[in-house]
C-alpha atoms as a PDB file:
ATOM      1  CA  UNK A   1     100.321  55.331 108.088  1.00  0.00           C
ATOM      2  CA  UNK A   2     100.247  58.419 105.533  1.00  0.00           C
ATOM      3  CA  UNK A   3      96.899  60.360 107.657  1.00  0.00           C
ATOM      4  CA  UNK A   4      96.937  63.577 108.048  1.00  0.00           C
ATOM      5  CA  UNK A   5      96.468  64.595 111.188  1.00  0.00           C
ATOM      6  CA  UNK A   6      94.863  67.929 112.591  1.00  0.00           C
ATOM      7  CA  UNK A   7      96.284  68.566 116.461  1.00  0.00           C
ATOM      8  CA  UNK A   8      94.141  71.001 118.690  1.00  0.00           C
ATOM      9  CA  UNK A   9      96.740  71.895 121.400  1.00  0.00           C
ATOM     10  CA  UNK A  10      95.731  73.618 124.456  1.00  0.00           C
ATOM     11  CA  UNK A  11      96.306  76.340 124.478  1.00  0.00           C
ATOM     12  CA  UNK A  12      96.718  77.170 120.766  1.00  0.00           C
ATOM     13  CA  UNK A  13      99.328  79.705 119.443  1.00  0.00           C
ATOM     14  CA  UNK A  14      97.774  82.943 117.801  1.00  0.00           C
ATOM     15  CA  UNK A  15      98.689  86.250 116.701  1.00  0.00           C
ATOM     16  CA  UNK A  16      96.116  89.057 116.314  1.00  0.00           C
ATOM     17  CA  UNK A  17      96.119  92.850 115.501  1.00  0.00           C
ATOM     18  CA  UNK A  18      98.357  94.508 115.337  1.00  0.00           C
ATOM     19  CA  UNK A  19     100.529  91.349 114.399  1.00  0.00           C
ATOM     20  CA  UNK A  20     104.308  90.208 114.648  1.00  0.00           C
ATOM     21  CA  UNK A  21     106.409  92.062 116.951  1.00  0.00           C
ATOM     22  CA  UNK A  22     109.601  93.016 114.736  1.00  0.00           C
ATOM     23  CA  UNK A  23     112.774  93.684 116.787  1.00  0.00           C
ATOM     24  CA  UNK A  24     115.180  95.999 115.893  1.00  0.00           C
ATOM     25  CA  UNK A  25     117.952  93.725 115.473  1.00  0.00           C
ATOM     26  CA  UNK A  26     115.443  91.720 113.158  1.00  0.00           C
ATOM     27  CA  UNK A  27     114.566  94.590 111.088  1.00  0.00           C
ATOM     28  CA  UNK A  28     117.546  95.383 109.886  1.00  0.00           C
ATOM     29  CA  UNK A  29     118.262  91.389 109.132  1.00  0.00           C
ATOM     30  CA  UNK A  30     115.050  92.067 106.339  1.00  0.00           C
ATOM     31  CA  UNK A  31     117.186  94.339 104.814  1.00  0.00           C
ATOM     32  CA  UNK A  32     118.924  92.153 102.826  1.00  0.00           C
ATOM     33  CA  UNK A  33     115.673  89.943 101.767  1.00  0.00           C
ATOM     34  CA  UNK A  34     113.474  90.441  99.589  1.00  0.00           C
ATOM     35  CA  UNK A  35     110.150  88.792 100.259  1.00  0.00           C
ATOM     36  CA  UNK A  36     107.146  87.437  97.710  1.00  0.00           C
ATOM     37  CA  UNK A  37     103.647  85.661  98.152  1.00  0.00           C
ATOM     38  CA  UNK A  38     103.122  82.175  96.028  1.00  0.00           C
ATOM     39  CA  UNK A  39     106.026  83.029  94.009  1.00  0.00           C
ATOM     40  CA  UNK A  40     107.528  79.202  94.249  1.00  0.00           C
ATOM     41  CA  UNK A  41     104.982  77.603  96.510  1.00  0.00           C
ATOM     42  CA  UNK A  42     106.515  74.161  95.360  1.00  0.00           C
ATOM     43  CA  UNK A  43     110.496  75.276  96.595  1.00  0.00           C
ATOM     44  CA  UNK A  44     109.194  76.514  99.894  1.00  0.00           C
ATOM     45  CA  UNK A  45     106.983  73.427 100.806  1.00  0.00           C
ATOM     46  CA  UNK A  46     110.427  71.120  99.740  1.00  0.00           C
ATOM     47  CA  UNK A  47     112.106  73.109 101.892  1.00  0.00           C
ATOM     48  CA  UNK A  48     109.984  72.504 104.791  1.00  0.00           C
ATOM     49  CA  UNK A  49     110.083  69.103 103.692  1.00  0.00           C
ATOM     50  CA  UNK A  50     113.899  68.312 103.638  1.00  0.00           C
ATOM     51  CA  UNK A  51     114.516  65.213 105.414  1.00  0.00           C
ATOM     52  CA  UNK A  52     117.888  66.321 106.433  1.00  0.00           C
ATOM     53  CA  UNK A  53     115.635  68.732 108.841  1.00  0.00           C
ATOM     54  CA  UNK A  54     115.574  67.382 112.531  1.00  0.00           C
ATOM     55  CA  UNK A  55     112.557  66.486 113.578  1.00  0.00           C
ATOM     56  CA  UNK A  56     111.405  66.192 110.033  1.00  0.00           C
ATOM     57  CA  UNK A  57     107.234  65.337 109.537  1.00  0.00           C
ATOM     58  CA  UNK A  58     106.450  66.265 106.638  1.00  0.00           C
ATOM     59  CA  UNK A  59     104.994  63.087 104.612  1.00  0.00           C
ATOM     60  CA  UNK A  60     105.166  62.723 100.643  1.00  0.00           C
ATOM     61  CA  UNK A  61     101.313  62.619 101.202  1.00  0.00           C
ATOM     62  CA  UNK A  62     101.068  65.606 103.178  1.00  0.00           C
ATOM     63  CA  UNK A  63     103.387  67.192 100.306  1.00  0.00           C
ATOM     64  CA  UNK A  64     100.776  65.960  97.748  1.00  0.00           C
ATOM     65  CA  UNK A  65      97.775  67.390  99.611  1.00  0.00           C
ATOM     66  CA  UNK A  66      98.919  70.989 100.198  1.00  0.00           C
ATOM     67  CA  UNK A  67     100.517  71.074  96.199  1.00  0.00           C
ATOM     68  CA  UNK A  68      96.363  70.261  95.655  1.00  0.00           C
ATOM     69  CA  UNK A  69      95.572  72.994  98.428  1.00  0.00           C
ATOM     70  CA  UNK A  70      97.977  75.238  96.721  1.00  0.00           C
ATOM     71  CA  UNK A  71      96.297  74.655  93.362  1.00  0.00           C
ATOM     72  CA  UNK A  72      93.119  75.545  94.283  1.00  0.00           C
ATOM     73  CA  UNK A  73      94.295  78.739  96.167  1.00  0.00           C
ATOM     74  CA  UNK A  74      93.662  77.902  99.769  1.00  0.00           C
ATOM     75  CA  UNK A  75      97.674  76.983 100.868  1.00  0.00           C
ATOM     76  CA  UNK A  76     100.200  79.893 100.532  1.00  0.00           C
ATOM     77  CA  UNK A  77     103.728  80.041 100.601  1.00  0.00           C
ATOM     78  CA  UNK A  78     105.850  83.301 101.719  1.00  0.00           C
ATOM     79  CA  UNK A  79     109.171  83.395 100.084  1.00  0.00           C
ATOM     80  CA  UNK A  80     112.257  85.024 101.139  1.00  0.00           C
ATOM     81  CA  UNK A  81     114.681  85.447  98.926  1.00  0.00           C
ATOM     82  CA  UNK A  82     118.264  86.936  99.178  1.00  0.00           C
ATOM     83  CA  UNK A  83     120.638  87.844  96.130  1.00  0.00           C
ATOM     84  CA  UNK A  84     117.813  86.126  93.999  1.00  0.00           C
ATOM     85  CA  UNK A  85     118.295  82.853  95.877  1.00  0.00           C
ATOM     86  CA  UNK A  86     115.275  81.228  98.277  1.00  0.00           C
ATOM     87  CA  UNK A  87     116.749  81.055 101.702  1.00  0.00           C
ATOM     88  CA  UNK A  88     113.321  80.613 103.570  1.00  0.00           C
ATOM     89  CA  UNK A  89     109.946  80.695 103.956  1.00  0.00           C
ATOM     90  CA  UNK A  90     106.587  79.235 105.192  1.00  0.00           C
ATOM     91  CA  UNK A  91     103.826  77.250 104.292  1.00  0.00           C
ATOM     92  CA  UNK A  92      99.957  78.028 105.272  1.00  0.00           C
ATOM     93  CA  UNK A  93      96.006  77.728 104.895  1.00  0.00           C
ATOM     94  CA  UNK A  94      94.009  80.344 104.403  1.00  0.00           C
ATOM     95  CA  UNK A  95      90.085  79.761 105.158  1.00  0.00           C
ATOM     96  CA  UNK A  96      88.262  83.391 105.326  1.00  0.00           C
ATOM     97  CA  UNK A  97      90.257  85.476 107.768  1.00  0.00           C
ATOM     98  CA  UNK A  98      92.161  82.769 109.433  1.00  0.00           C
ATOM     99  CA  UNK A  99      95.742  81.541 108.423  1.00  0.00           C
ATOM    100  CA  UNK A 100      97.244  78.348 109.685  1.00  0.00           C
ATOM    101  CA  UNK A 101     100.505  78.724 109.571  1.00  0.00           C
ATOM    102  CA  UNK A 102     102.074  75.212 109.374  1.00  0.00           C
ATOM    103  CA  UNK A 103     105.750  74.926 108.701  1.00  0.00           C
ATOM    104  CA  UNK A 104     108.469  77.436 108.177  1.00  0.00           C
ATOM    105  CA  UNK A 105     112.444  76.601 107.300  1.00  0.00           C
ATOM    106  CA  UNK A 106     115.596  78.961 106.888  1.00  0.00           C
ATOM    107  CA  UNK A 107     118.928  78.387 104.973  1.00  0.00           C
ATOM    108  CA  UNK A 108     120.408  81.864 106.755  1.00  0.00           C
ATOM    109  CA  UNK A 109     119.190  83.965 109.968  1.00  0.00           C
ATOM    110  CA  UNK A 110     116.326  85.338 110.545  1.00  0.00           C
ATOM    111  CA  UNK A 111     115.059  84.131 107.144  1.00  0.00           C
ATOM    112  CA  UNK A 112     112.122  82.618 108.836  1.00  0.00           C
ATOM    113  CA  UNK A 113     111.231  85.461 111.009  1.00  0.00           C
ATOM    114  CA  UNK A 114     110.988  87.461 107.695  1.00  0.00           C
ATOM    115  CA  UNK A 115     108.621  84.998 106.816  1.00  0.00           C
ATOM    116  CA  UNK A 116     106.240  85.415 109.668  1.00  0.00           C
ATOM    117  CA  UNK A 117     107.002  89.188 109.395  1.00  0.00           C
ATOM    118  CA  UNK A 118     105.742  89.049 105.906  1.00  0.00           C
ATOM    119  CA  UNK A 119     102.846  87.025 106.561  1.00  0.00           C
ATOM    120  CA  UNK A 120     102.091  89.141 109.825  1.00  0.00           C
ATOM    121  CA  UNK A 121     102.411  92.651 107.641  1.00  0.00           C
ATOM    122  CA  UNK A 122     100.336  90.996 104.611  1.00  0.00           C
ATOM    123  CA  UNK A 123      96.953  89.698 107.061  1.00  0.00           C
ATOM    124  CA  UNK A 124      96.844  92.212 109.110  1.00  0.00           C
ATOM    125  CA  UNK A 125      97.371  95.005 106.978  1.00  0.00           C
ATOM    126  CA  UNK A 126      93.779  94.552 105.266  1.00  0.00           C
ATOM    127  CA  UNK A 127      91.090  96.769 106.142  1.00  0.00           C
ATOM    128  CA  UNK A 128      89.321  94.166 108.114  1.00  0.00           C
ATOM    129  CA  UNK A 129      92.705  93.287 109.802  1.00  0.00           C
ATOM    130  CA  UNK A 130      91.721  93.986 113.319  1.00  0.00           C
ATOM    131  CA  UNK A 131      88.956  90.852 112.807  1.00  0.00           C
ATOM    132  CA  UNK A 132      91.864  88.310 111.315  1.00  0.00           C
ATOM    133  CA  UNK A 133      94.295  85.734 112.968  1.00  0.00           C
ATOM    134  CA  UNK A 134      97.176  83.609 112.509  1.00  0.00           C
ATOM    135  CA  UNK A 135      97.153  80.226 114.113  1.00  0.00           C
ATOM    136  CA  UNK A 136     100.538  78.665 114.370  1.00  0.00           C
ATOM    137  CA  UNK A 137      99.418  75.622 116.741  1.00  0.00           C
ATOM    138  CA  UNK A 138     101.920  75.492 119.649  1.00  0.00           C
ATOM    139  CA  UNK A 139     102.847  78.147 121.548  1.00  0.00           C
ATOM    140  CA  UNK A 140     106.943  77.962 121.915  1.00  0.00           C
ATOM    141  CA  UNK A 141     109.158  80.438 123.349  1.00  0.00           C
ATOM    142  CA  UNK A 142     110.235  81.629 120.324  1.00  0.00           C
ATOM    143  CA  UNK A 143     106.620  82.006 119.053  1.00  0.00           C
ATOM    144  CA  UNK A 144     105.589  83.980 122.087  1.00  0.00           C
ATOM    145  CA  UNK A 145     108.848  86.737 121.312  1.00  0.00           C
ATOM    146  CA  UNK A 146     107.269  87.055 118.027  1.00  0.00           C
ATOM    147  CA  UNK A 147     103.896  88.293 119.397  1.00  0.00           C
ATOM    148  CA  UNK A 148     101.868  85.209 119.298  1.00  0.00           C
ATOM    149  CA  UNK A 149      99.505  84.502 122.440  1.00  0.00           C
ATOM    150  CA  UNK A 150      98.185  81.705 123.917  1.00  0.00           C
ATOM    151  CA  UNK A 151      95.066  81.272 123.693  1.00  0.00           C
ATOM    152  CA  UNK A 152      92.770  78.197 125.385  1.00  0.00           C
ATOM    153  CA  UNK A 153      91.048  75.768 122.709  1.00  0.00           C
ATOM    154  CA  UNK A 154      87.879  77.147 123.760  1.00  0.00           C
ATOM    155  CA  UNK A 155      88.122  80.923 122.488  1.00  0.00           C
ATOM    156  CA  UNK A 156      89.786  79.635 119.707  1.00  0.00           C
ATOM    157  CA  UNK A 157      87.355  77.131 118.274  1.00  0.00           C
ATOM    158  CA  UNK A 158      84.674  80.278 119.259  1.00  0.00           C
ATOM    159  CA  UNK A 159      86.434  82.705 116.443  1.00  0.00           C
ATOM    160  CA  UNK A 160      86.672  79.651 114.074  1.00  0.00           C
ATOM    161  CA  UNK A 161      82.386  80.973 112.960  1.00  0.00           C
ATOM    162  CA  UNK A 162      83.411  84.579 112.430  1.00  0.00           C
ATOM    163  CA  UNK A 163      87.086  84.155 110.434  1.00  0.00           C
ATOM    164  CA  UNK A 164      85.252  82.021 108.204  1.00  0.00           C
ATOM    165  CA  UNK A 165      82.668  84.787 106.645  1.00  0.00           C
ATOM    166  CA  UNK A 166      85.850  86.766 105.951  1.00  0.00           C
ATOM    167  CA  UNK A 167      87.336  87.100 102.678  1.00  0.00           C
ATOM    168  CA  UNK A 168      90.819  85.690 101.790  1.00  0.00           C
ATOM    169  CA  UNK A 169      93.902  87.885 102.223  1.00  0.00           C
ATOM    170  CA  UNK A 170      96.787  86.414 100.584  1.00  0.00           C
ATOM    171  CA  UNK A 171      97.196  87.351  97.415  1.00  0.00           C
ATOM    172  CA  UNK A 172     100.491  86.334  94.734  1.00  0.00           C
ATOM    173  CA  UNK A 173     102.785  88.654  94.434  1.00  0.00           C
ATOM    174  CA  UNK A 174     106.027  88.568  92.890  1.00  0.00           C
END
């Protein structure tokens, strides 16, 4: 049917301080992006949501929830944007000092990665950033080259009590 569902893998993928690992190769990619925070939280969540995607899951009542989520300022989107044109980005939940991240797309290289680089440089740049994570659920191969850890259910479900006292990260920008 149209539930939502909420997986708990084991182990769980998560990135901590200091955040993303950002290759050299990758950096200079970001060079021709621009980035931005909520900007067109509607464009990004379509384009995690394009059917012609393989392995697409994204439901039109998943879509409906996170526009609500988005509304209320608890699901983000990181834009990336080259010659003024969206060519990636991500989708997430914030709750306190943890982000979820839950689906990311790209129209060109490494427009993705930018993304999560974005994300990475935004959450753990705060003050407090040492205390925050990102949760990105599995933990792939790709995911791992990024910087992201496994970790077992266990610790994770532990840190769940202290993210949530934290304050909120993401901000819009444009």
């Amino acid at each position: 049917g149209d539930a939502i569902a909420w997986f708990s893998p084991e182990p769980r993928a998560v990135l901590s301080h200091p955040g993303m690992h950002v290759s050299r190769s990758l950096r200079a990619s970001m060079r021709g992006f621009t980035t931005s925070i909520d900007a067109d939280f509607p464009a990004v969540l379509a384009g995690c949501a394009d059917p012609a995607r393989p392995h697409g899951w994204i439901t039109d009542t998943y879509v409906d929830v996170y526009l609500a989520l988005a509304e209320r300022g608890v699901a983000h989107s990181v834009e990336v944007w080259r010659d003024g044109e969206l060519v990636g980005g991500l989708i997430a939940v914030e709750v306190g000092g943890l982000v979820c991240a839950d689906s990311k797309f790209r129209r060109v290289t490494d427009a993705s990665k930018a993304a999560v680089a974005r994300l990475s440089a935004e959450v753990f740049g705060q003050p407090d950033g040492e205390q925050r994570l990102i949760d990105a659920q599995w933990p792939t191969d790709h995911l791992v080259s990024l910087g992201f850890q496994p970790w077992p259910r266990a610790r994770y479900l532990r840190s769940l009590r202290r993210l949530r006292t934290l304050p909120p990260a993401l901000t819009p920008s444009s």
